[in-house]
Structures are given as C-alpha cells and as structure tokens.
N, C-alpha and C. Protein backbone atom coordinates (compact mmCIF):
# COMPACT_ATOMS: atom_id res chain seq x y z
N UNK A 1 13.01 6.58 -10.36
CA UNK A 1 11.82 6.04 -9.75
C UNK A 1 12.20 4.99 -8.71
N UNK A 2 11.77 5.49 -7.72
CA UNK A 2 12.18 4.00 -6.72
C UNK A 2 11.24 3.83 -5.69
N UNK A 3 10.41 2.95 -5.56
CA UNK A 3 9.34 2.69 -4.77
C UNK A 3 9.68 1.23 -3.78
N UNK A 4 9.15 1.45 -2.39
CA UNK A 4 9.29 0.11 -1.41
C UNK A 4 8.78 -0.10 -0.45
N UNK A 5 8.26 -0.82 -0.26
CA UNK A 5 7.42 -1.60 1.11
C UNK A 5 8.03 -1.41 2.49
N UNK A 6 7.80 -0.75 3.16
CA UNK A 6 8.30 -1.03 4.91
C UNK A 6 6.94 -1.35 5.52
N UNK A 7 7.14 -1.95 6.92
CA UNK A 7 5.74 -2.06 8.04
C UNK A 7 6.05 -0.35 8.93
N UNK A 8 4.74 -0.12 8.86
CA UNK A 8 4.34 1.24 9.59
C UNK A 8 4.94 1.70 10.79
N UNK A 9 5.34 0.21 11.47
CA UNK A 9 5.88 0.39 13.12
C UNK A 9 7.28 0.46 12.80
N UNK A 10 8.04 0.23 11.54
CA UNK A 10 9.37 0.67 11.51
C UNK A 10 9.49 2.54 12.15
N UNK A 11 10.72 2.64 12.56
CA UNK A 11 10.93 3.71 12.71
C UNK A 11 11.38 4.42 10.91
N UNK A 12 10.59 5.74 10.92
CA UNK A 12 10.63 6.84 9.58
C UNK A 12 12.23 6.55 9.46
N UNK A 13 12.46 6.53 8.04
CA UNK A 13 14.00 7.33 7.73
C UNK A 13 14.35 8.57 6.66
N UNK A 14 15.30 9.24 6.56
CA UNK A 14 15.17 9.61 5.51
C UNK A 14 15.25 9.51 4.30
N UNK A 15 15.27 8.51 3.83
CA UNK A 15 15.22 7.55 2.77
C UNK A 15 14.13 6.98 2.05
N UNK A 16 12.95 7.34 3.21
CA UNK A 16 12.07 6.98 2.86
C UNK A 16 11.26 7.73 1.81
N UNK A 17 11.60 9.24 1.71
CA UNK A 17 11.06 10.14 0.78
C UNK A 17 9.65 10.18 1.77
N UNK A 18 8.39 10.17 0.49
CA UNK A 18 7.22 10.16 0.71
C UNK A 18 6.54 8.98 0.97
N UNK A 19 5.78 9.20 2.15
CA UNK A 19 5.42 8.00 3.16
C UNK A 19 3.79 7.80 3.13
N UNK A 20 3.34 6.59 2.37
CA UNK A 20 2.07 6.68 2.06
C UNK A 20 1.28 5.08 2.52
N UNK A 21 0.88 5.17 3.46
CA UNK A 21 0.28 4.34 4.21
C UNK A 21 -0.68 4.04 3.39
N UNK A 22 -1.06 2.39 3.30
CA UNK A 22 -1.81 1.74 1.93
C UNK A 22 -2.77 0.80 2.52
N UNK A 23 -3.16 1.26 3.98
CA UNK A 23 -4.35 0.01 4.37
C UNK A 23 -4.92 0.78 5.02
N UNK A 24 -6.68 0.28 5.07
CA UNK A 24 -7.94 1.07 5.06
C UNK A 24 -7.95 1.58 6.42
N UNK A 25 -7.83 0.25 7.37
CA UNK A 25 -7.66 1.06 8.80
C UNK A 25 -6.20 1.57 9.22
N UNK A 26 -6.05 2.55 10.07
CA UNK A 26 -4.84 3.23 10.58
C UNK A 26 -4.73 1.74 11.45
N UNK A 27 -3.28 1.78 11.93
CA UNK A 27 -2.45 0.78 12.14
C UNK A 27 -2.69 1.09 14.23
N UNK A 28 -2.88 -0.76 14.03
CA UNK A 28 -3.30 -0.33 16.05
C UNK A 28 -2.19 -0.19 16.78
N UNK A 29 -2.40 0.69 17.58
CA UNK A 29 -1.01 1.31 18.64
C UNK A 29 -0.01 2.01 17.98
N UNK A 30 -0.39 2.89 16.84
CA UNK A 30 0.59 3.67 16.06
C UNK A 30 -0.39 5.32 16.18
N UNK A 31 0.59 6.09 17.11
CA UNK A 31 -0.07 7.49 16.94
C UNK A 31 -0.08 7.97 15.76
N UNK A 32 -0.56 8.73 15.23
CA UNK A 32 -0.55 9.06 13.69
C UNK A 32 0.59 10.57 14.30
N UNK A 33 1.36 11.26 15.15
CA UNK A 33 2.46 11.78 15.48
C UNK A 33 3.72 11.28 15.01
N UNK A 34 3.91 9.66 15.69
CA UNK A 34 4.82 8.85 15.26
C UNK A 34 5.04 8.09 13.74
N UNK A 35 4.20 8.75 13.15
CA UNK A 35 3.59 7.46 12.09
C UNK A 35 4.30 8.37 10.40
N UNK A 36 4.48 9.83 11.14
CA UNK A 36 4.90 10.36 9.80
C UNK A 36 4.56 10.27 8.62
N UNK A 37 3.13 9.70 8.50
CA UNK A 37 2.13 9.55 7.22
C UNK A 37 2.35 10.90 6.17
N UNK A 38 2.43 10.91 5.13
CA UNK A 38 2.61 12.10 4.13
C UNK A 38 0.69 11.83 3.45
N UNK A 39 0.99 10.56 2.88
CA UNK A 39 -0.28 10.30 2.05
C UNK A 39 -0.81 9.17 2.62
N UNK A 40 -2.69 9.02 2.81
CA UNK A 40 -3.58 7.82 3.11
C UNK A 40 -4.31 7.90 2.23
N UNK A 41 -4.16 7.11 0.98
CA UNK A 41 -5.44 6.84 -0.11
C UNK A 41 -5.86 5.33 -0.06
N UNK A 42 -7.30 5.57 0.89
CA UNK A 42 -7.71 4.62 1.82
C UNK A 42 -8.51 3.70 -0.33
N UNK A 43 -9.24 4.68 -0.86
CA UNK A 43 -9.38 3.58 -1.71
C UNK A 43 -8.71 2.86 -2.90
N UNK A 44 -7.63 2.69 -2.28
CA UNK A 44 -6.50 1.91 -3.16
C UNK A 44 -6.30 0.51 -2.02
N UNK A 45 -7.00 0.63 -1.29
CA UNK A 45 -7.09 -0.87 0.12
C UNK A 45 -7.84 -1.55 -0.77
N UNK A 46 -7.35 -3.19 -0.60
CA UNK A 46 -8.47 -4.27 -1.38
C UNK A 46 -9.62 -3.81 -0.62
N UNK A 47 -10.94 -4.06 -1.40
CA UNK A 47 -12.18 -4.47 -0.81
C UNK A 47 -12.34 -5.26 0.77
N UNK A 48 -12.78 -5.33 1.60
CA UNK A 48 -13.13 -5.50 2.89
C UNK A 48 -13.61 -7.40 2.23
N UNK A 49 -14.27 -7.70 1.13
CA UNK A 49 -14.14 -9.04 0.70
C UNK A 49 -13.04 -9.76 0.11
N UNK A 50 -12.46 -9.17 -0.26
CA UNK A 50 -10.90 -9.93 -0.65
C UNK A 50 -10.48 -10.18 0.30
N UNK A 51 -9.99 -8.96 1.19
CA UNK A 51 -9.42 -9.11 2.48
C UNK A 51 -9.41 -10.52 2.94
N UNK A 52 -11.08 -10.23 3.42
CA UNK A 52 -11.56 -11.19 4.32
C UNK A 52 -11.37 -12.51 3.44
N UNK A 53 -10.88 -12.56 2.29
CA UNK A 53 -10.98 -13.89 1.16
C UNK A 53 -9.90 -14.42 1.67
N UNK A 54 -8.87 -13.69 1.75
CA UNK A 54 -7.13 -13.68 1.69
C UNK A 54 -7.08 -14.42 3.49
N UNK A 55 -7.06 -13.53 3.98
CA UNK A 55 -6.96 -13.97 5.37
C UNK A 55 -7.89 -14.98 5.80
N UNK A 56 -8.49 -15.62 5.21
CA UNK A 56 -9.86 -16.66 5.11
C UNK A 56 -8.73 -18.16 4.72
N UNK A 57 -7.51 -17.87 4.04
CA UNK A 57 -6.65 -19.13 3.36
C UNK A 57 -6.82 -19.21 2.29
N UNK A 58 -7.13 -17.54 1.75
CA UNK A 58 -7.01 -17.56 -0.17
C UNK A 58 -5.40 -17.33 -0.63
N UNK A 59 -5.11 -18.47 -1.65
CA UNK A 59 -3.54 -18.01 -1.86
C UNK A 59 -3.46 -16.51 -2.84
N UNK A 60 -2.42 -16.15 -2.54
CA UNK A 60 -1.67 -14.75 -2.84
C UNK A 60 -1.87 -14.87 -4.27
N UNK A 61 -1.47 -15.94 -5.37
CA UNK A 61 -1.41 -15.42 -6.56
C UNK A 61 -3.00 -14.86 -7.06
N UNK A 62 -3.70 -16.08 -6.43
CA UNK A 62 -5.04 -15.45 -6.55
C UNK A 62 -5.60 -14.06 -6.24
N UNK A 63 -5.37 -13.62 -4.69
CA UNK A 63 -5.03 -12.34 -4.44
C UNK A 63 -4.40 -11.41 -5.43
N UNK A 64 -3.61 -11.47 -5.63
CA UNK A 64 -2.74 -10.49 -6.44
C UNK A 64 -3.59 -10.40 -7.86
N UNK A 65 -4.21 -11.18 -8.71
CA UNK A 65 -5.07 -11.22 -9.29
C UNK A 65 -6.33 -10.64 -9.19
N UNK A 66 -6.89 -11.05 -8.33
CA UNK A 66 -8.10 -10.23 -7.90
C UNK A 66 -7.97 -8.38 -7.44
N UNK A 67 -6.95 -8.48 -6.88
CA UNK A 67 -6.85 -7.06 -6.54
C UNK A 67 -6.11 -6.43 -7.66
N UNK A 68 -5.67 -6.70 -8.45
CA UNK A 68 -5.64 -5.99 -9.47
C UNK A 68 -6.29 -5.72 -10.67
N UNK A 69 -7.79 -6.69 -10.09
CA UNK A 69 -9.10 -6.44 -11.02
C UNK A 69 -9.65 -5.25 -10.10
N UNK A 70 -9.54 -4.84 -8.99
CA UNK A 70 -10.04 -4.02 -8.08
C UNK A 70 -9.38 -2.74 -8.14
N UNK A 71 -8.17 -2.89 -8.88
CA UNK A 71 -7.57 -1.29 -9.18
C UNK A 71 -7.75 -1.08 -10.39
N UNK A 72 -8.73 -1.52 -11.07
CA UNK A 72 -9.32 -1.02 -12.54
C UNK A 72 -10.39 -0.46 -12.09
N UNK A 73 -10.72 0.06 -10.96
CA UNK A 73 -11.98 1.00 -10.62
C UNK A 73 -11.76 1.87 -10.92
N UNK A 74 -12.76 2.80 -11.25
CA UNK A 74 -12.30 4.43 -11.50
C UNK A 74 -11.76 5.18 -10.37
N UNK A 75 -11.88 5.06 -9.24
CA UNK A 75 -11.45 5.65 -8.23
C UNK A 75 -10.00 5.34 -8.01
N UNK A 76 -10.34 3.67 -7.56
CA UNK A 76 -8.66 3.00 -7.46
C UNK A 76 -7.75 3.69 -8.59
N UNK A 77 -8.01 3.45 -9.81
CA UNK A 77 -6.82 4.01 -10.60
C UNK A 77 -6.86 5.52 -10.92
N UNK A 78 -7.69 6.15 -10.52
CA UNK A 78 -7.07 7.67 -10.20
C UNK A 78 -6.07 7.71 -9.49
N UNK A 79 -6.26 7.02 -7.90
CA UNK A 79 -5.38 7.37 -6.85
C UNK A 79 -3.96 6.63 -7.01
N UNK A 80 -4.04 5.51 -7.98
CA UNK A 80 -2.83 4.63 -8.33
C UNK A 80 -2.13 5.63 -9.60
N UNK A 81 -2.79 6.22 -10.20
CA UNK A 81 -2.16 7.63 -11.33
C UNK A 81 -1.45 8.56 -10.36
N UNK A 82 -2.34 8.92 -8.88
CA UNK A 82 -1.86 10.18 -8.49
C UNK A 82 -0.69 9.35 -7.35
N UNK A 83 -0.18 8.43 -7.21
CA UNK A 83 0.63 7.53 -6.62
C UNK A 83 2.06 7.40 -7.69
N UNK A 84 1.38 7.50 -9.05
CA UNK A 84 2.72 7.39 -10.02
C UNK A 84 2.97 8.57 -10.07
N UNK A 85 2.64 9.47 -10.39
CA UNK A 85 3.16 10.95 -9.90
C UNK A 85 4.01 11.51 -9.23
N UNK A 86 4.02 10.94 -7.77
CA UNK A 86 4.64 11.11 -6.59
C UNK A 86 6.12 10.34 -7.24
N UNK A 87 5.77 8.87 -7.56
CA UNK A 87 6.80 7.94 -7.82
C UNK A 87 7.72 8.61 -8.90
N UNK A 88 7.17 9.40 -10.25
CA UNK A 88 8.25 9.92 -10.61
C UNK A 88 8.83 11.25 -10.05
N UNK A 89 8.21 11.81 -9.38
CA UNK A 89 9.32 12.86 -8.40
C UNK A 89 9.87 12.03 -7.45
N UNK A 90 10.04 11.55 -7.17
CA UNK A 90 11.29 10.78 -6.36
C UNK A 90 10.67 9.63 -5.31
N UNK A 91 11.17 9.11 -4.52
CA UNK A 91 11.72 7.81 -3.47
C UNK A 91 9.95 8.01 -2.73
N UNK A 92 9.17 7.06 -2.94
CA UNK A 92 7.58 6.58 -2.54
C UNK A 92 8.11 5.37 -1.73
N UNK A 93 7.59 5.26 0.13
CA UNK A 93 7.20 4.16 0.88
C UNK A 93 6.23 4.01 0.99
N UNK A 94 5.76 2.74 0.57
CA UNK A 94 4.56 2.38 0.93
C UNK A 94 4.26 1.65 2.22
N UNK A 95 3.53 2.01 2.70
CA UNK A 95 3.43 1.30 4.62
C UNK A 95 2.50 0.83 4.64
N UNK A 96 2.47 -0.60 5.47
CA UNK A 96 1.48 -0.95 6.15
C UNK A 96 2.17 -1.98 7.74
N UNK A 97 0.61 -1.89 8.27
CA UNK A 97 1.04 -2.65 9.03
C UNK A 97 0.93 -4.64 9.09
N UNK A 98 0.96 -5.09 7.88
CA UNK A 98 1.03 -6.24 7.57
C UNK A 98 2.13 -6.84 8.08
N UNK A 99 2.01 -8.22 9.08
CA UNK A 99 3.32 -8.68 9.61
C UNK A 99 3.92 -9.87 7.86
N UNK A 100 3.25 -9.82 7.56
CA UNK A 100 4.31 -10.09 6.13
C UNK A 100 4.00 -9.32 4.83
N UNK A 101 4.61 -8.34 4.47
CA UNK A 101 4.56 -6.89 3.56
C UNK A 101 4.92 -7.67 2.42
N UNK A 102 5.71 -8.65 2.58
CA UNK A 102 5.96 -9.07 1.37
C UNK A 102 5.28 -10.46 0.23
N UNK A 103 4.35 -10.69 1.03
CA UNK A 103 3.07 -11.16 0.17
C UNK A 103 1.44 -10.62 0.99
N UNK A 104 1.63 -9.08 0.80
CA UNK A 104 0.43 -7.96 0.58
C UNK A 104 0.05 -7.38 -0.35
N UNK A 105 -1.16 -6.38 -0.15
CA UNK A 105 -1.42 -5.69 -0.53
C UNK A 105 -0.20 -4.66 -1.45
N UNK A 106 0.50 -4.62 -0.15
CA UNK A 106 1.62 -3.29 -0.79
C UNK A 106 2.71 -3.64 -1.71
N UNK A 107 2.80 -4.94 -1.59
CA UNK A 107 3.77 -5.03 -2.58
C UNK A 107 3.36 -5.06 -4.06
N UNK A 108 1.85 -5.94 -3.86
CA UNK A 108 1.53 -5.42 -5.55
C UNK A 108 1.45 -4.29 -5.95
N UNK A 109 1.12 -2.99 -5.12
CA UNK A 109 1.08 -1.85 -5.92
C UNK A 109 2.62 -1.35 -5.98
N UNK A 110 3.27 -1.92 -5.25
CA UNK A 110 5.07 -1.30 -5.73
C UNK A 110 5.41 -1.97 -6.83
N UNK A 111 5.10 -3.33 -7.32
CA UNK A 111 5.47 -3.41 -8.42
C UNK A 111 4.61 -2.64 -9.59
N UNK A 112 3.56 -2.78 -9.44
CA UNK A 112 2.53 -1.78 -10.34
C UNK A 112 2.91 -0.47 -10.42
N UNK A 113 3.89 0.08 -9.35
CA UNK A 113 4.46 1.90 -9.58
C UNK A 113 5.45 1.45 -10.42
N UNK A 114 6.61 0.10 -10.48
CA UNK A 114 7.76 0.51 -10.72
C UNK A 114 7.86 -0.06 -11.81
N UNK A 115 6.58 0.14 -12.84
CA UNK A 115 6.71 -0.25 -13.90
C UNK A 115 6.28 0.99 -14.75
C-alpha cells in the first residue's frame, strides 16, 4: 500500500500509479490533457464551508478534525472505501492544486488510506 500527495502542476511520473485529483474545482491553467487525471471524486472535497473556514485563518488541527467529521457522510465514505481499493492494488497520488499539500485536504485522506 503506498499512497502520496503531489500538487497537480507537477509534471505525471511513473511512479505515480493512479492519479486521483482530490479538490472540487479542476485546477486553474491545468488542461485536463496535461493533467493525466485517472480518478475525480469531487465528493470527498471538504464542504465549500470548511473551506471557506480554513482559508478564513481556521487552524489545520481543527480542520483536520472537522473534515474528518465530513467523511463520515454516506457518500464521502463510499468514495473513501472505493479510494482504499485502488490503495490496495497498488501506488494512489493524490493531487491537488494546494500551494501547501502538506497541511490540506490531501494529506488527511493519505493518512486515512495508509492506515
């Protein structure tokens, strides 16, 4: 099982396995040609109010908290089931275009796969 965070505007590798873009809107100035998207499971994106909570000057642990009251939806954790799936057939990137990936969205659900 090995799951990991890149930003969308990285260039693809092959390393990346399966490439599953994890935020609601497609990423600006990224053709979806270049973008090598495999999977978009748009409702596994925080709520449009967290978001706006987070980027408002809500701290992350709080975030990370809250959005993982938001993947106890029935929907969210279907698509976070059909996300572990993928993760045990092999190597899952998760993309976004967040200029810091590493206190996002995406990183909580990579630790949530790689458990």
């Amino acid at each position: 099982m090995s799951v990991r965070v890149r930003r969308i505007y990285e260039s693809p590798e092959p390393e990346d396995g399966v490439r599953v873009l994890v935020d609601r809107l497609w990423p600006r100035g990224m053709a979806k040609e270049d973008a090598h998207v495999d999977e978009w499971p748009k409702g596994l994106t925080p709520s449009n109010e967290l978001r706006r909570w987070f980027h408002g000057g809500g701290s992350y642990e709080e975030f990370t908290r809250r959005y993982e009251a938001e993947l106890d939806a029935p929907e969210a954790a279907e698509l976070l089931d059909g996300l572990r799936k993928l993760v045990r057939k092999g190597r899952v990137t998760l993309l976004t275009a967040s200029k810091t990936p590493e206190e996002s969205h995406a990183t909580v659900l990579a630790r949530l796969l790689s458990h």
